[in-house]
Protein backbone atom coordinates (compact mmCIF):
# COMPACT_ATOMS: atom_id res chain seq x y z
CA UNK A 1 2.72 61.13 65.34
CA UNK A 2 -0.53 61.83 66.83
CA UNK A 3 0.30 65.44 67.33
CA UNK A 4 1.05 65.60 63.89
CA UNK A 5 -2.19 64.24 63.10
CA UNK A 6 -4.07 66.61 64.68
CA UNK A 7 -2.08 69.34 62.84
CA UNK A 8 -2.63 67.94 59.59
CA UNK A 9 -6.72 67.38 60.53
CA UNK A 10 -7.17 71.23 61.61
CA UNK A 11 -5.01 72.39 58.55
CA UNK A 12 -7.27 70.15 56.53
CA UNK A 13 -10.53 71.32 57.97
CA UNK A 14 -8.96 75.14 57.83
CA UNK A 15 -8.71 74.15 54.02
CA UNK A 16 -12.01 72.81 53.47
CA UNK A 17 -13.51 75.99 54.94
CA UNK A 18 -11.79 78.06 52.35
CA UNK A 19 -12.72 76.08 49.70
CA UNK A 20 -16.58 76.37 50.37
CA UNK A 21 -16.13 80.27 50.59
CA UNK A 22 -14.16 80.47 47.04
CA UNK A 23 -15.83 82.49 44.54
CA UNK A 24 -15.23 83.94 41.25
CA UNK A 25 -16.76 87.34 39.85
CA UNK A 26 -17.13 86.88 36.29
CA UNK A 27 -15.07 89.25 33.93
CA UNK A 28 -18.17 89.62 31.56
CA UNK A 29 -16.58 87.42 28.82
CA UNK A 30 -17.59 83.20 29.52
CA UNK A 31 -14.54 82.16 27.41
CA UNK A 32 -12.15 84.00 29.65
CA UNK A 33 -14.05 82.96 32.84
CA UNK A 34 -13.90 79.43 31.37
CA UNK A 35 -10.23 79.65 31.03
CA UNK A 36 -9.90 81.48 34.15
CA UNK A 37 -11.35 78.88 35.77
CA UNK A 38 -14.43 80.71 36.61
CA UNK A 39 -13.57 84.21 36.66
CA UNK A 40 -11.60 86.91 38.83
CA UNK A 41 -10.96 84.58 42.07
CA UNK A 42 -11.30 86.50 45.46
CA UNK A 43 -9.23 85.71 48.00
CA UNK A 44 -6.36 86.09 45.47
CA UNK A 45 -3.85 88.47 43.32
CA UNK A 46 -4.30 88.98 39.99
CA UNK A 47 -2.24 91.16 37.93
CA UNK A 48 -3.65 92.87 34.30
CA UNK A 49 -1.28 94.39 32.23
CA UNK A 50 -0.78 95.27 28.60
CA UNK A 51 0.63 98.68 26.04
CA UNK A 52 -1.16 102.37 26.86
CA UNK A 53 -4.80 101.94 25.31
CA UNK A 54 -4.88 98.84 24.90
CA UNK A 55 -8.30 98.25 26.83
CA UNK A 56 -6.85 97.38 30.22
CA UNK A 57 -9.13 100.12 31.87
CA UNK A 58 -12.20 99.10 30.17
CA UNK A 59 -11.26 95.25 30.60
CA UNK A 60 -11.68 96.25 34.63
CA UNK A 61 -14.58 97.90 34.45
CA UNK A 62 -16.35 95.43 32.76
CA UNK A 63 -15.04 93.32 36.11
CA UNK A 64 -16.31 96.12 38.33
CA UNK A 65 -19.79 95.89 37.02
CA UNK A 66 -20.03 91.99 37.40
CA UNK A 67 -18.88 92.63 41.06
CA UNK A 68 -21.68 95.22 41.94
CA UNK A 69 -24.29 92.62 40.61
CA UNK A 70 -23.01 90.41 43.29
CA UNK A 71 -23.48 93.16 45.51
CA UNK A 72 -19.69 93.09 46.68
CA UNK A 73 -18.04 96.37 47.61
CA UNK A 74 -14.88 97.42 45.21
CA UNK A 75 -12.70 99.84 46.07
CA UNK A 76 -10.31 102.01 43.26
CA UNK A 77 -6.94 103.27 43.98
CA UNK A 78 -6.85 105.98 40.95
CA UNK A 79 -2.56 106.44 41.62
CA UNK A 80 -2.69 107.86 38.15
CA UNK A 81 -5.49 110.31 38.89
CA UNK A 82 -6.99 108.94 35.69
CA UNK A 83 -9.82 107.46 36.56
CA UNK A 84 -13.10 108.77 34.34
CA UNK A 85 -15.80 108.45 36.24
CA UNK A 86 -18.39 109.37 33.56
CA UNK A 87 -16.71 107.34 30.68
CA UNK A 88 -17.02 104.33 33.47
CA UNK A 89 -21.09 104.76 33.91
CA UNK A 90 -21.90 105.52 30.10
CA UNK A 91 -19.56 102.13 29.16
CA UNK A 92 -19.59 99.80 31.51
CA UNK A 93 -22.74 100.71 33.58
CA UNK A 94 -20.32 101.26 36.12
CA UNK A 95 -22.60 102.56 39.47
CA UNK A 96 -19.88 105.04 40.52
CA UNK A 97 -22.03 106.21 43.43
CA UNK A 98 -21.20 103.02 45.26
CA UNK A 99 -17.58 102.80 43.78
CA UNK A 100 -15.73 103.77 46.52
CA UNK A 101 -12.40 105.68 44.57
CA UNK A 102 -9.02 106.36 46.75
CA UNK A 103 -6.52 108.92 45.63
CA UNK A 104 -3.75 108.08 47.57
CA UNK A 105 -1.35 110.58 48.93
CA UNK A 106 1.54 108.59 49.52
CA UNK A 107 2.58 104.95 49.45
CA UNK A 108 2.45 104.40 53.25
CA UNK A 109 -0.68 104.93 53.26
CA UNK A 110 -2.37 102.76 51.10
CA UNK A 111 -1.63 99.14 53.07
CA UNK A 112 -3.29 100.97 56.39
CA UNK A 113 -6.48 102.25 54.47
CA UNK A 114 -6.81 99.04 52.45
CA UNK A 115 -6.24 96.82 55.79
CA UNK A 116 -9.24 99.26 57.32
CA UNK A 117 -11.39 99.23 54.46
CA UNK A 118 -11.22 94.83 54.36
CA UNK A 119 -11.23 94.77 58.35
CA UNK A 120 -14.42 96.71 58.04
CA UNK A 121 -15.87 94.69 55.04
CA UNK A 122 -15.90 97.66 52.66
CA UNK A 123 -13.64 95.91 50.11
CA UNK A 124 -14.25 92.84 48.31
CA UNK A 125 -12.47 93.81 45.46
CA UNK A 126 -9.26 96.36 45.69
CA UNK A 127 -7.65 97.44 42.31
CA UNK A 128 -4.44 98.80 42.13
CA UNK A 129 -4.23 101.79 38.93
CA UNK A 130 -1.64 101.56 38.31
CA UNK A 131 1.60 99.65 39.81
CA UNK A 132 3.39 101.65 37.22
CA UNK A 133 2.95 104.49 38.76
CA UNK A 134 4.28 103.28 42.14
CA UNK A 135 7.05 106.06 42.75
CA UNK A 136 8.69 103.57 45.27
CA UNK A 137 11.82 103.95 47.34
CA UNK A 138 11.27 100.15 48.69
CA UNK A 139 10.66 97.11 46.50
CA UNK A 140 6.91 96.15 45.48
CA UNK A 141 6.58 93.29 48.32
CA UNK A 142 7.03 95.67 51.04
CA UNK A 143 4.21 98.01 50.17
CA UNK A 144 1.92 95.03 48.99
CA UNK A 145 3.02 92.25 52.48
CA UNK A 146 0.74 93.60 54.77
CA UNK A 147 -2.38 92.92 52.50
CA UNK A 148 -1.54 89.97 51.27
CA UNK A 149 -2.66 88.06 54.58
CA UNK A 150 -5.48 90.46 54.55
CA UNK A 151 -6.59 89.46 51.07
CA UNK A 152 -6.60 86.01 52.35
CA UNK A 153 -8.38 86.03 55.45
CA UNK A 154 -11.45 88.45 54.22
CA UNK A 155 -11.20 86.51 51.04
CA UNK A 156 -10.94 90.02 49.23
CA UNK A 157 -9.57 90.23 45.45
CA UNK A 158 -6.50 92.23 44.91
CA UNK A 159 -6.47 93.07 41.08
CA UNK A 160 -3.02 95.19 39.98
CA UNK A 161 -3.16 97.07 36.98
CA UNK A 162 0.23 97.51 34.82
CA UNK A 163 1.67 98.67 31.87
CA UNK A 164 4.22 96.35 30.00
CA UNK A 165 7.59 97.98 28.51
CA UNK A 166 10.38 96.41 26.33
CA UNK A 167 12.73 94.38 28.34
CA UNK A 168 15.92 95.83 26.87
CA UNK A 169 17.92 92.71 28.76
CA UNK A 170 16.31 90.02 27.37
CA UNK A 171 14.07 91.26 24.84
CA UNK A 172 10.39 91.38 24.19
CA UNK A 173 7.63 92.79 26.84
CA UNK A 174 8.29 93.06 30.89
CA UNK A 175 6.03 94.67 33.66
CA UNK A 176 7.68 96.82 36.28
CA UNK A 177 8.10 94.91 39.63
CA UNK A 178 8.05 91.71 37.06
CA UNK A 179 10.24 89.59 39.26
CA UNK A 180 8.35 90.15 42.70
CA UNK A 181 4.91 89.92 41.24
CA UNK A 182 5.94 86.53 39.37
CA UNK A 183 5.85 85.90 43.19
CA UNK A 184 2.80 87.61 44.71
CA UNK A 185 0.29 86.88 41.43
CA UNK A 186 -1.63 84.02 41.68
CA UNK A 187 -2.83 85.24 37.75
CA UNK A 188 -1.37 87.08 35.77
CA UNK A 189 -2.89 88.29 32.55
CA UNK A 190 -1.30 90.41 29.50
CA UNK A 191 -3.61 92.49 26.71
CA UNK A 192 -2.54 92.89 23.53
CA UNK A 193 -4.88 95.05 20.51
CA UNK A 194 -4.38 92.59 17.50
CA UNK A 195 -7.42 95.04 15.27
CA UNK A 196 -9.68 97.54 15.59
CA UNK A 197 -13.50 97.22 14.87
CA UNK A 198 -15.40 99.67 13.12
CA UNK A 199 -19.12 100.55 12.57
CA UNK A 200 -19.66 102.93 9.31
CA UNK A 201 -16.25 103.97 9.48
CA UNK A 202 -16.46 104.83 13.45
CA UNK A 203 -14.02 103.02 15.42
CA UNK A 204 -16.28 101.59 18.10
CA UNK A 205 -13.84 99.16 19.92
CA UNK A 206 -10.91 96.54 19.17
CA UNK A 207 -9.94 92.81 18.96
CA UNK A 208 -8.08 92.35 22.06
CA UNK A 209 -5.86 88.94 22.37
CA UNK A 210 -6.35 87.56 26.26
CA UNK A 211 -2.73 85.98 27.14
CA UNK A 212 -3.07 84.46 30.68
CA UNK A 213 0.50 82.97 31.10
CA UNK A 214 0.40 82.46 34.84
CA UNK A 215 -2.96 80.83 36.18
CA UNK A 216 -2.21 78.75 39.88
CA UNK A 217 -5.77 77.79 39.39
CA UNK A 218 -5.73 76.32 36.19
CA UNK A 219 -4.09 76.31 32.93
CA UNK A 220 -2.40 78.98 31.15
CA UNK A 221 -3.60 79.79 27.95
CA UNK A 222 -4.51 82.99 24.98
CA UNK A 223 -7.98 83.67 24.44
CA UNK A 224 -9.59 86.58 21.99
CA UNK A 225 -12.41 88.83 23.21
CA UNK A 226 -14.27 92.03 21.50
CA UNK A 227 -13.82 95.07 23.95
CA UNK A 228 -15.83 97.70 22.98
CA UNK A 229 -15.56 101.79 23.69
């Protein structure tokens, strides 16, 4: 019993510890933050997703910029080769000069260079663009398990971008890997454009409905925000 005791004491203090590190980077919009329970977490998983142009891109920028106010390092792994560096300043403010952008040439190497870059305190935020475009020849969980204890430890933010598709089984939207990053997420949030807002006839951005339907850190729930181009 006592050895037990002293287990459960160090895995209390252990938990204490992590608890006065937490921290949230704000997404830009309070009533998602509020329902987020204070933002993007670090130290955790979270996976966007949503239809082609629906606003995930400019959803994580808007996330990027909050993070370089905090002065924390982000790092972007552009899979897609996508990534628009000037659309990203002239938007979101984005300061690409300290965005640190991997194009990775292959999927064994991105667990090494992420492991380096949060063992060297380059990367408080890493976001995956896109898990889509994985080409994988192993499941999701192999390439992600060596940065997940990572993540933890250097309390760094792993955000995974995705792109939902109709779930001919059962029927309405799915995102590749859906299964395994039920798993891995600790949030998981899903876009959808619901109108489009215009200025003189110009479009200048959309509705966008927020549908958070896996939150470990507090309750699920569908918000509306204005995401503008």
């Amino acid at each position: 019993m006592d050895d037990f005791m002293s287990k459960f004491e160090e895995a209390h203090l252990k938990k204490s510890k992590r608890e006065s590190t937490f921290s949230f980077v704000s997404t830009s919009y309070l009533n998602i933050d509020d329902a987020l329970g204070g933002g993007i977490p670090l130290g955790k998983v979270v996976e966007i997703s949503g239809e082609a142009g629906v606003g995930k891109s400019a959803f994580v920028q808007d996330i990027i910029t909050q993070a370089q106010q905090k002065d924390l390092s982000v790092v972007y792994l552009d899979i897609e080769r996508k990534f628009d560096s000037y659309w990203a300043r002239e938007r979101a403010n984005v300061n690409t000069d300290d965005l640190l952008i991997f194009e990775p040439k292959n999927i064994e190497g991105i667990a090494p260079a992420c492991i380096e870059l949060i063992e060297n305190r380059l990367a408080d935020i890493i976001i995956f663009d896109s898990v889509s475009a994985l080409n994988l020849n192993c499941s999701l969980k192999e390439v992600l398990n060596p940065l997940l204890q990572k993540i933890v430890e250097y309390n760094t933010s792993l955000i995974l971008l995705s792109q939902v598709r109709q779930d001919l089984e059962n029927g309405g939207l799915t995102t590749p890997h859906n299964t395994e990053l039920d798993h891995i997420c600790n949030i998981r949030i899903m876009l959808k454009k619901l109108s489009i807002i215009k200025q003189e006839e110009l479009i200048v951005g959309k509705t966008v409905e927020v549908n958070i339907y896996k939150n470990s850190l507090s309750v699920p729930c569908v918000k509306q925000i204005e995401l503008f181009n």
